[in-house]
N, C-alpha and C. Protein backbone atom coordinates (compact mmCIF):
# COMPACT_ATOMS: atom_id res chain seq x y z
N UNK A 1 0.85 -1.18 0.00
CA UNK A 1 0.00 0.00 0.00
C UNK A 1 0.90 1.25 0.00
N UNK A 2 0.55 1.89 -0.82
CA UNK A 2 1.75 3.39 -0.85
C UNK A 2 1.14 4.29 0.16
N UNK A 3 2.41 4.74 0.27
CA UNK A 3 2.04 5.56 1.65
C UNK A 3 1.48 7.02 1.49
N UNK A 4 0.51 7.84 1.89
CA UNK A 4 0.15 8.95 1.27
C UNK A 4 1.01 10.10 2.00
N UNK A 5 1.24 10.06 3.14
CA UNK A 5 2.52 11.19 3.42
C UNK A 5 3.49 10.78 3.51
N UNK A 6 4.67 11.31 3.47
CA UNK A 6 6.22 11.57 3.79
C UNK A 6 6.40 11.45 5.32
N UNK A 7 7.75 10.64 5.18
CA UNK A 7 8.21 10.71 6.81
C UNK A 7 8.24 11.79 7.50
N UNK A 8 8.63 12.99 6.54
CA UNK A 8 8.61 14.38 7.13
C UNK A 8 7.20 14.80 7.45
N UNK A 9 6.74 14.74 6.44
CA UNK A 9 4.97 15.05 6.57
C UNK A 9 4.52 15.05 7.38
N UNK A 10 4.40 13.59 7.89
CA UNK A 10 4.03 12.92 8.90
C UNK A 10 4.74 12.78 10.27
N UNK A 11 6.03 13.26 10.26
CA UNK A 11 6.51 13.71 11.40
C UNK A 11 5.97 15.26 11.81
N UNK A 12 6.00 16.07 11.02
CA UNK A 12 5.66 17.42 11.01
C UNK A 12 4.12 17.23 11.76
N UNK A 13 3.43 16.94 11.34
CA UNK A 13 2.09 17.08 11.53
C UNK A 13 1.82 16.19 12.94
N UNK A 14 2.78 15.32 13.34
CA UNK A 14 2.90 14.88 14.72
C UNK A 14 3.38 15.91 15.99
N UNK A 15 4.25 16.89 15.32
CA UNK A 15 4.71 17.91 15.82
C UNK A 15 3.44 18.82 16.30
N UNK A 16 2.75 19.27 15.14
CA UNK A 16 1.74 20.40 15.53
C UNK A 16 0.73 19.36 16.63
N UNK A 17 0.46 18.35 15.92
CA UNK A 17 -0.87 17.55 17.02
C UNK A 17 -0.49 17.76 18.25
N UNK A 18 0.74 17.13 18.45
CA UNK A 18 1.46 17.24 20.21
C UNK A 18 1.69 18.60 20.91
N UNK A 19 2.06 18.97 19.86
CA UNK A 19 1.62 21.15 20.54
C UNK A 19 0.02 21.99 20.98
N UNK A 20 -0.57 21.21 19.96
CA UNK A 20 -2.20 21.80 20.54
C UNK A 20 -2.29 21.02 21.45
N UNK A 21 -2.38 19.67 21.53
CA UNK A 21 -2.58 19.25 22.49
C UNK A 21 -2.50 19.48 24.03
N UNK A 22 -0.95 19.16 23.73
CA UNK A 22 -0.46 20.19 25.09
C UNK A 22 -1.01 21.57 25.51
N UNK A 23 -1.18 22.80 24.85
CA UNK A 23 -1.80 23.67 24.34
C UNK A 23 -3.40 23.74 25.07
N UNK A 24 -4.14 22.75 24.53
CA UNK A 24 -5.15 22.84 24.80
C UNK A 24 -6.03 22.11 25.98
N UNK A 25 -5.02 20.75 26.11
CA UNK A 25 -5.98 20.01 26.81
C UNK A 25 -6.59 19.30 26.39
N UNK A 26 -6.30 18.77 24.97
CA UNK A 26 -7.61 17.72 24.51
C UNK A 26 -6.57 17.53 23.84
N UNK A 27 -7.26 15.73 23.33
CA UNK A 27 -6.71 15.02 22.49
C UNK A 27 -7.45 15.01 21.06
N UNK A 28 -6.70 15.03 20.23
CA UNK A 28 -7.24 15.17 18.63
C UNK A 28 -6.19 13.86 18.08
N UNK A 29 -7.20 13.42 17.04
CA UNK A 29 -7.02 12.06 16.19
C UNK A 29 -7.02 12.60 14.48
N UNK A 30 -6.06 12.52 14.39
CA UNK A 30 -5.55 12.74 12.92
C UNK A 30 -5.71 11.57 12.23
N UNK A 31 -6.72 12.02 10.89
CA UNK A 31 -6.90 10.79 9.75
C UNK A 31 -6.42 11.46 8.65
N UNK A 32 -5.55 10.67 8.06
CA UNK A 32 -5.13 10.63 7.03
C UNK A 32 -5.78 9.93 5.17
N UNK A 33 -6.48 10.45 4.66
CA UNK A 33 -7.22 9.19 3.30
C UNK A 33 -7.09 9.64 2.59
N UNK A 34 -7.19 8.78 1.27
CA UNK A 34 -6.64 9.17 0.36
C UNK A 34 -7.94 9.69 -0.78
N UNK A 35 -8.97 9.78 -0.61
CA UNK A 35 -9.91 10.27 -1.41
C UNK A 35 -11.12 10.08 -0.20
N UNK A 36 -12.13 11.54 -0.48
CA UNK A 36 -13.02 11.64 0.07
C UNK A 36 -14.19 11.00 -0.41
N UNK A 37 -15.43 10.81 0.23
CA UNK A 37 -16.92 10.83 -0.50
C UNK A 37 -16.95 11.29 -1.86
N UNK A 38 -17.95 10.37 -2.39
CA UNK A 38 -18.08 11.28 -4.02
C UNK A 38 -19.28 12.02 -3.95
N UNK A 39 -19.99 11.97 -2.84
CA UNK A 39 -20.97 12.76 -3.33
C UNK A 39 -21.91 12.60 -3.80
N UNK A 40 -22.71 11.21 -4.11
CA UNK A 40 -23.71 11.46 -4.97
C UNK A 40 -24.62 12.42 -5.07
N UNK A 41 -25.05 12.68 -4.18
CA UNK A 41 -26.33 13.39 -3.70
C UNK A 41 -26.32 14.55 -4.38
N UNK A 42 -25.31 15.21 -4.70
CA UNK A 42 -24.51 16.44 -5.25
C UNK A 42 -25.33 17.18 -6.51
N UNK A 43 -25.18 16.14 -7.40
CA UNK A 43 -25.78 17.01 -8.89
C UNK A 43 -27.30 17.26 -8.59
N UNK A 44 -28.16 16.39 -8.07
CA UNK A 44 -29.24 16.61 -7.96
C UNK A 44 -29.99 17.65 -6.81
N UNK A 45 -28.84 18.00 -5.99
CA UNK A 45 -29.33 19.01 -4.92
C UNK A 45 -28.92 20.53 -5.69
N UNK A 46 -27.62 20.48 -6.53
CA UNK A 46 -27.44 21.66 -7.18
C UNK A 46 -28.69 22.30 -8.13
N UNK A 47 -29.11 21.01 -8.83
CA UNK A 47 -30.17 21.29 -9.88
C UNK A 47 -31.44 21.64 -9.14
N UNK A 48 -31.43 21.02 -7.90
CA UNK A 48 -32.93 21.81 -7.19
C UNK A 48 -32.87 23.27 -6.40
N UNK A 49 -31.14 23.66 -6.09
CA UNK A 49 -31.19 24.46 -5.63
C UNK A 49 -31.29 25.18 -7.00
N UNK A 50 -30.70 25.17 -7.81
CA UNK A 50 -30.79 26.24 -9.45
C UNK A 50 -31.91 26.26 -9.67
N UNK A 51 -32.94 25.52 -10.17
CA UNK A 51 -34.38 25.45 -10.40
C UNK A 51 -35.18 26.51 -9.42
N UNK A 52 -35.18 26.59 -7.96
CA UNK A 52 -35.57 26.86 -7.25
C UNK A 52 -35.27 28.69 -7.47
N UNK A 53 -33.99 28.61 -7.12
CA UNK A 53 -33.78 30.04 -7.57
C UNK A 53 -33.89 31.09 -8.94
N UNK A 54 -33.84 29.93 -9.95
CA UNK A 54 -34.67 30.19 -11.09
C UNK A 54 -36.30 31.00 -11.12
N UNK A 55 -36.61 29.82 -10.07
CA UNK A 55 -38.05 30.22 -9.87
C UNK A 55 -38.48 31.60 -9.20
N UNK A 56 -37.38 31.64 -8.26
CA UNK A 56 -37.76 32.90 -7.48
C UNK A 56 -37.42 33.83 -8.44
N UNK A 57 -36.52 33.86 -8.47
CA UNK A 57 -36.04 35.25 -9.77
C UNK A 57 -37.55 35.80 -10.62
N UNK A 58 -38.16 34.37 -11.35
CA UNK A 58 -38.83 34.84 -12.07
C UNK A 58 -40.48 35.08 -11.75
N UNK A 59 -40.38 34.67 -10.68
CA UNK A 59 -41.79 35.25 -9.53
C UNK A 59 -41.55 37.07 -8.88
N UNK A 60 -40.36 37.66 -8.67
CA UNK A 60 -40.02 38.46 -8.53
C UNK A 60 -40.12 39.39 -9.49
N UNK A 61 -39.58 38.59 -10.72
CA UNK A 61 -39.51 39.90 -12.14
C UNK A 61 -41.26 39.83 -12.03
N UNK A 62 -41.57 38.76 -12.09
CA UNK A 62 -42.93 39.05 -12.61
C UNK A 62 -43.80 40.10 -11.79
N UNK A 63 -43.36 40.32 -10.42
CA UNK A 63 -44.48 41.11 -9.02
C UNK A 63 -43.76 42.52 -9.89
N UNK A 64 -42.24 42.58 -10.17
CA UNK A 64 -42.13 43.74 -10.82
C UNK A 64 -42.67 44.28 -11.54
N UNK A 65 -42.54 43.85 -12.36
CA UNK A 65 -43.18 44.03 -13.95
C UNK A 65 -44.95 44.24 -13.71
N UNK A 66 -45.63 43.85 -12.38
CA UNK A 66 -47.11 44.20 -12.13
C UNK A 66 -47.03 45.44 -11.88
N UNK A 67 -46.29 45.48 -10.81
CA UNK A 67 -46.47 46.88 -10.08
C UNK A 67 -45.60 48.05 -10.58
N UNK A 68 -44.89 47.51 -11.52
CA UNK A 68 -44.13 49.01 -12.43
C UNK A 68 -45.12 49.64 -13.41
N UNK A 69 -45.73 48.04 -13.86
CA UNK A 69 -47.12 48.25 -15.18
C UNK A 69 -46.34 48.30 -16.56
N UNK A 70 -44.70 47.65 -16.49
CA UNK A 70 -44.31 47.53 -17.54
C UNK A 70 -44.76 46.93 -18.25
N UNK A 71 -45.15 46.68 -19.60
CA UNK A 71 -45.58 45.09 -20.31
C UNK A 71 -44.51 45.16 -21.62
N UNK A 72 -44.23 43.72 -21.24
CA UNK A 72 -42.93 43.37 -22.63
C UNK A 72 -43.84 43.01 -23.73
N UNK A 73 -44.92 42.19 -23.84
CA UNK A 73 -45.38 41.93 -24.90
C UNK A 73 -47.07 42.94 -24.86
N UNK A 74 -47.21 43.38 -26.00
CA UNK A 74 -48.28 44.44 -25.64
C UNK A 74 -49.45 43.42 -26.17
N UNK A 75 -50.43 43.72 -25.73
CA UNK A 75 -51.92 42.84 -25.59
C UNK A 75 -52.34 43.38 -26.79
């Protein structure tokens, strides 16, 4: 298994843990991985948040466009 940090890396970052620690009073657990979550959930929450704000936008132009009494297309 390849290793994802460096001896230094990973010494370094043993360094700071053991300083807050001391520091603070609490113990903290350092994880190291090599790829996060993918996310599914992702594209489909973007597209409802876009849709959504789509919507408002154009509920807004529209209260505008009442109460200015602009009309884009004339009757």
């Amino acid at each position: 298994m390849k290793q994802i940090l460096s001896d230094q890396e990973r010494s370094y970052l043993d360094g700071r843990v053991t300083e807050t620690e001391k520091r603070t009073g609490t113990q903290i657990v350092l994880s190291v991985i090599q790829r996060s979550d993918a996310y599914a959930e992702l594209p489909w929450k973007a597209f409802a948040l876009g849709a959504s704000v789509a919507g408002l936008i154009l509920l807004l132009l529209n209260w505008w466009l009442h109460e200015t009494g602009i009309r884009i297309c004339p009757r």
